[in-house]
Structures are given as structure tokens and as C-alpha cells.
Protein backbone atom coordinates (compact mmCIF):
# COMPACT_ATOMS: atom_id res chain seq x y z
CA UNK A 1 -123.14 55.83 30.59
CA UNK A 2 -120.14 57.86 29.64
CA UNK A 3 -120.16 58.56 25.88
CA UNK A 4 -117.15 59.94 23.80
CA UNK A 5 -118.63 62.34 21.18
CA UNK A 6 -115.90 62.47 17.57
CA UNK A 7 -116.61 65.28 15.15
CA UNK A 8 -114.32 64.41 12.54
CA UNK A 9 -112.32 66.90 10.76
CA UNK A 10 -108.56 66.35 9.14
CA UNK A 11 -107.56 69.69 10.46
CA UNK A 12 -110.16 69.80 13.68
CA UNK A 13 -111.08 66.70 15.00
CA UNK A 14 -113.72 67.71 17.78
CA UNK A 15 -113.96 65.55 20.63
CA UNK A 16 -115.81 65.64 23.97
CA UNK A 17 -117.06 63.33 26.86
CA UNK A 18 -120.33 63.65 28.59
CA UNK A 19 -121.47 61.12 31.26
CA UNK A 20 -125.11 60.91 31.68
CA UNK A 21 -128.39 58.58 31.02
CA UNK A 22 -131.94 59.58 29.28
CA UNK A 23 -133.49 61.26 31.72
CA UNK A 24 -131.07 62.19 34.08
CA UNK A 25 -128.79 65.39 34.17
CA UNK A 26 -125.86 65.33 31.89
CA UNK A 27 -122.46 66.21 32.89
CA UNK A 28 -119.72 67.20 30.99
CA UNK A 29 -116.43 65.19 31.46
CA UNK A 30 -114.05 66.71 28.76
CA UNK A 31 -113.65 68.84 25.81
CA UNK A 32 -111.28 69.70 23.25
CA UNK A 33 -109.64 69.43 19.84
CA UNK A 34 -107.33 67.09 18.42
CA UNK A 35 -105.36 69.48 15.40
CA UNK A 36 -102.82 68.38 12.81
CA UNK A 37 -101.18 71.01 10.99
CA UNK A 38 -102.53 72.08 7.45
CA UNK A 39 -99.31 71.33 5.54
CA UNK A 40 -98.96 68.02 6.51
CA UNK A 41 -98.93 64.55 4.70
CA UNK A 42 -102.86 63.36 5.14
CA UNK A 43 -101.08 59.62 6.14
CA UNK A 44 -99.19 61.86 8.82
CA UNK A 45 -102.14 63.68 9.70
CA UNK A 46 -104.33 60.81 10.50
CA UNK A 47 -101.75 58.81 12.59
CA UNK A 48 -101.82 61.96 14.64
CA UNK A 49 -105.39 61.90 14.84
CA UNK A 50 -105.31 57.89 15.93
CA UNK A 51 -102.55 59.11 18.59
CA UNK A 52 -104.98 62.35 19.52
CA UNK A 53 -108.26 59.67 19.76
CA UNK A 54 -106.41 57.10 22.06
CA UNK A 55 -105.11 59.62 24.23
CA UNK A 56 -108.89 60.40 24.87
CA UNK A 57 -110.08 57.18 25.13
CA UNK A 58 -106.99 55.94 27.33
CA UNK A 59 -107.78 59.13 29.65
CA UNK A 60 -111.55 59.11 29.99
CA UNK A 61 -112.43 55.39 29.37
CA UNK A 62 -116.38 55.92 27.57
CA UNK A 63 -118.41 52.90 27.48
CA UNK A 64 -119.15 53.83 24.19
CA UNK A 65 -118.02 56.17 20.94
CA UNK A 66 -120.63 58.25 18.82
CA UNK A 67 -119.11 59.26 15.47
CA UNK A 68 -120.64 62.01 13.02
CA UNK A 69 -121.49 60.32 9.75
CA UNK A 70 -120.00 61.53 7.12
CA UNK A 71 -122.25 63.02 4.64
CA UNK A 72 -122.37 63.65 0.96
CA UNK A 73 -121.27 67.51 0.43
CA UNK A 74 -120.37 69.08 -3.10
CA UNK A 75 -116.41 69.82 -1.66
CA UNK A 76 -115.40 66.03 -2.35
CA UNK A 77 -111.82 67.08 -0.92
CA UNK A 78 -113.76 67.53 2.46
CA UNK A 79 -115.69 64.87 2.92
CA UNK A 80 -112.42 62.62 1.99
CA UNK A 81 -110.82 64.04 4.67
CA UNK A 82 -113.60 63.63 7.10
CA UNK A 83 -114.58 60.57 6.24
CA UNK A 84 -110.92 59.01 7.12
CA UNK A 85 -110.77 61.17 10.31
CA UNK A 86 -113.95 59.37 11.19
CA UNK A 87 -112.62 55.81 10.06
CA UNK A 88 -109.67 56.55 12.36
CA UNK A 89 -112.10 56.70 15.16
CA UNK A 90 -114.12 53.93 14.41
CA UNK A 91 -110.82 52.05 14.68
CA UNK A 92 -109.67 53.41 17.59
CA UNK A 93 -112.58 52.67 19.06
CA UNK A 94 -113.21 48.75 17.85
CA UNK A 95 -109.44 48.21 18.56
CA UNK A 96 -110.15 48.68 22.30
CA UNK A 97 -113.83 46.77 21.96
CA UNK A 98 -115.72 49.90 22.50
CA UNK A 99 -119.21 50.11 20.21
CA UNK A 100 -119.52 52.73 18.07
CA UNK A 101 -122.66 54.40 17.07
CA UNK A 102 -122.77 56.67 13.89
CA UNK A 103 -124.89 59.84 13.93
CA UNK A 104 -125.65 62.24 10.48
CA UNK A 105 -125.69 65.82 11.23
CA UNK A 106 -129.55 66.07 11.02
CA UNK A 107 -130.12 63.25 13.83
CA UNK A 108 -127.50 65.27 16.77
CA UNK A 109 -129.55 68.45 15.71
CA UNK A 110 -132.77 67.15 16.12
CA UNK A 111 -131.76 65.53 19.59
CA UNK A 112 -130.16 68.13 20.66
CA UNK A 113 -131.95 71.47 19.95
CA UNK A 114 -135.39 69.60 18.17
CA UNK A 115 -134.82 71.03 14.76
CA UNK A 116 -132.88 68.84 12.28
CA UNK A 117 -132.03 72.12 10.82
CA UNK A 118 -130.55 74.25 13.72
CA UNK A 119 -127.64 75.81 12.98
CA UNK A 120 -124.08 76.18 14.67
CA UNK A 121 -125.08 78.74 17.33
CA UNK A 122 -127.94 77.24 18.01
CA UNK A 123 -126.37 73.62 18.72
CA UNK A 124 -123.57 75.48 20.95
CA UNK A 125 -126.13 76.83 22.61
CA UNK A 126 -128.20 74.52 23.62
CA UNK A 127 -125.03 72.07 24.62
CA UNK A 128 -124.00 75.07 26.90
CA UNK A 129 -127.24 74.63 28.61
CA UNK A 130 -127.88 70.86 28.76
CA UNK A 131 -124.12 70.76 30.20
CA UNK A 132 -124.84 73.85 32.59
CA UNK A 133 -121.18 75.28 30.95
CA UNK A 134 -120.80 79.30 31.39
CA UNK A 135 -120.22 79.35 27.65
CA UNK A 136 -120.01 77.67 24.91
CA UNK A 137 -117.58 75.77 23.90
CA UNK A 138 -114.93 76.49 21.47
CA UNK A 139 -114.49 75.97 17.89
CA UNK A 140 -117.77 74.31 17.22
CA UNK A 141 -115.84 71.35 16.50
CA UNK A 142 -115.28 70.82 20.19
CA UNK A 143 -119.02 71.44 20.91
CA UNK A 144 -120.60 69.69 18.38
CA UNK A 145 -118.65 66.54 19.66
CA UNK A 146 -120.42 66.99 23.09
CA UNK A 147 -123.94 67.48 21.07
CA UNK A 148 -122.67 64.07 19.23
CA UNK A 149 -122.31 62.28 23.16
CA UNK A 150 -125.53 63.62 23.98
CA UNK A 151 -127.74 62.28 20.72
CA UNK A 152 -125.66 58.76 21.63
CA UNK A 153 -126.83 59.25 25.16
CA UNK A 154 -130.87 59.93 24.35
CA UNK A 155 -131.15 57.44 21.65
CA UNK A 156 -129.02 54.75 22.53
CA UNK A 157 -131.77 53.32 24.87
CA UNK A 158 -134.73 53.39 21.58
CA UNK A 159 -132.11 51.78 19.07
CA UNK A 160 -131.36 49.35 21.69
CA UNK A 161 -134.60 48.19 22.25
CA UNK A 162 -135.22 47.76 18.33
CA UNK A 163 -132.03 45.87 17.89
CA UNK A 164 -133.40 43.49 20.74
CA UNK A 165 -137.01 43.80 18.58
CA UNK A 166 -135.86 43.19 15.15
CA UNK A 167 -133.47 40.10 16.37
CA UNK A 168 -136.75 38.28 18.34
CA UNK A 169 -138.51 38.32 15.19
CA UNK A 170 -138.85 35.30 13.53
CA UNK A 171 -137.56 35.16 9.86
CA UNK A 172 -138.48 32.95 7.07
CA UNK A 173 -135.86 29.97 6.27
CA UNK A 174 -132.82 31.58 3.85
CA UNK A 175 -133.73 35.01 4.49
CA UNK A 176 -130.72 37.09 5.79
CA UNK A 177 -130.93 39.75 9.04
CA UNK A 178 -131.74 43.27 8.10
């Protein structure tokens, strides 16, 4: 499965590409940073972000796209920002039929270094080892993307098989799916 990891940011938009199954080796495809320039129009900005996301997508063709969910933080500027970087990707993404699987913060940590609560360092560090990469990578944008492919990777397989559960179950007449 090759999984395109989006840490969305207005002025950083990590992004990264890992190939790999659960419990297999993981390989790094691609890493980087899709940046729009501070002064900008945010309507400019996130048209260059849409360009910045297809570009990936176009180039590295994942099967699927794992998108940090945006969370609730006290700077409401920032999460507006990141929450319409993210939407850009989920677009991106659904335009070209690709699913998209959203991930909080707390979920990729967990995953990827086992404590919900790891910080930065600790989630660069960890991706540098999983991936076998001489360092980490740079900004943390860029490697929290890949720790973003990698959650997708391990848990897609689990959330899979309780979609399929959840659907076989019978439900009483009138009731809607949960």
C-alpha cells in the first residue's frame, strides 16, 4: 500500500509518501513541504496548496491519503487555516477517487512512537528509524506527514475489518447506519 501522509498547515503544508503494509518494512517514497508565502491572500494561498497536493499525488500515485484532523486549539486563527489546508486535501484527494482517512494528533503519536503524548522529537525520531533515514526529516511538518502515512498504514487493516463488521450487522427496520 503506498500512503500519502498531509500535515496541514497554511504556511507549511507537510507532505510525505511511505509504501509499506502492517507488518512488513516501511519504505520511504518522498518527503517535503508544500509553502505559500506569509503575505499572501489565504484564497491564493490555498489554490497553491491544491496545485502543491496534485503535484504529489500526480507524481507518486498513493492508493490512499491520510489527513491530520484538525483539532480544537485556543489560536482560532490557526486552526482556520489548518482546517482549509486540510479540506484542500481532502479534495484533492476525492477529486481523483482516492480514500481519505483522517487521523487526530494523539492517534499518529500513539502509532507511531506508543505514547499519545510524545512530543515533536520524539515522533521525528522514531519516523527516522521506522524509515531507516540517516536523519530526521526536516521541518517537522515534513516528518510528521510520514508519521501520518505510517498510522494510515498500521491501522488501516483494524478499521477495515470493523467497517466490514459494523456493515454485516443486522439493524432494526428505520434505524440509520452508524
Amino acid at each position: 500500500m503506498r500512503v500519502m501522509g498531509v500535515d496541514p498547515g497554511l504556511t507549511r503544508c507537510g507532505v510525505g509518501v511511505v509504501d509499506g503494509s502492517a507488518g512488513r518494512r516501511l519504505g520511504m517514497v518522498a518527503v517535503g513541504v508544500v509553502r505559500t508565502p506569509v503575505n499572501a491572500e489565504t484564497a491564493q494561498r490555498l489554490v497553491l496548496i491544491e496545485r502543491g497536493v496534485e503535484e504529489w499525488i500526480d507524481a507518486h500515485r498513493p492508493d490512499a491519503v491520510a489527513v491530520e484532523r484538525v483539532f480544537s486549539q485556543h489560536n482560532v486563527r490557526t486552526v482556520m487555516g489548518t482546517a482549509q489546508a486540510s479540506a484542500v486535501a481532502m479534495l484533492c484527494a476525492a477529486r481523483r477517487g482516492l480514500p481519505v482517512a483522517l487521523h487526530t494528533p494523539s492517534e499518529v503519536k500513539a502509532a507511531v512512537t506508543g505514547s499519545g503524548r510524545a512530543d515533536k522529537a520524539q515522533v521525528g525520531a522514531m519516523v527516522t528509524r521506522l524509515l531507516r533515514l540517516a536523519e530526521p526529516p526536516r521541518p517537522a511538518d515534513a516528518a510528521d506527514a510520514l508519521a501520518l502515512a505510517i498510522c494510515h498504514i498500521w491501522r488501516a487493516p483494524a478499521q477495515d475489518r470493523l467497517r466490514r463488521a459494523r456493515a454485516a450487522v443486522p439493524r432494526p427496520k428505520g434505524t440509520l447506519p452508524s
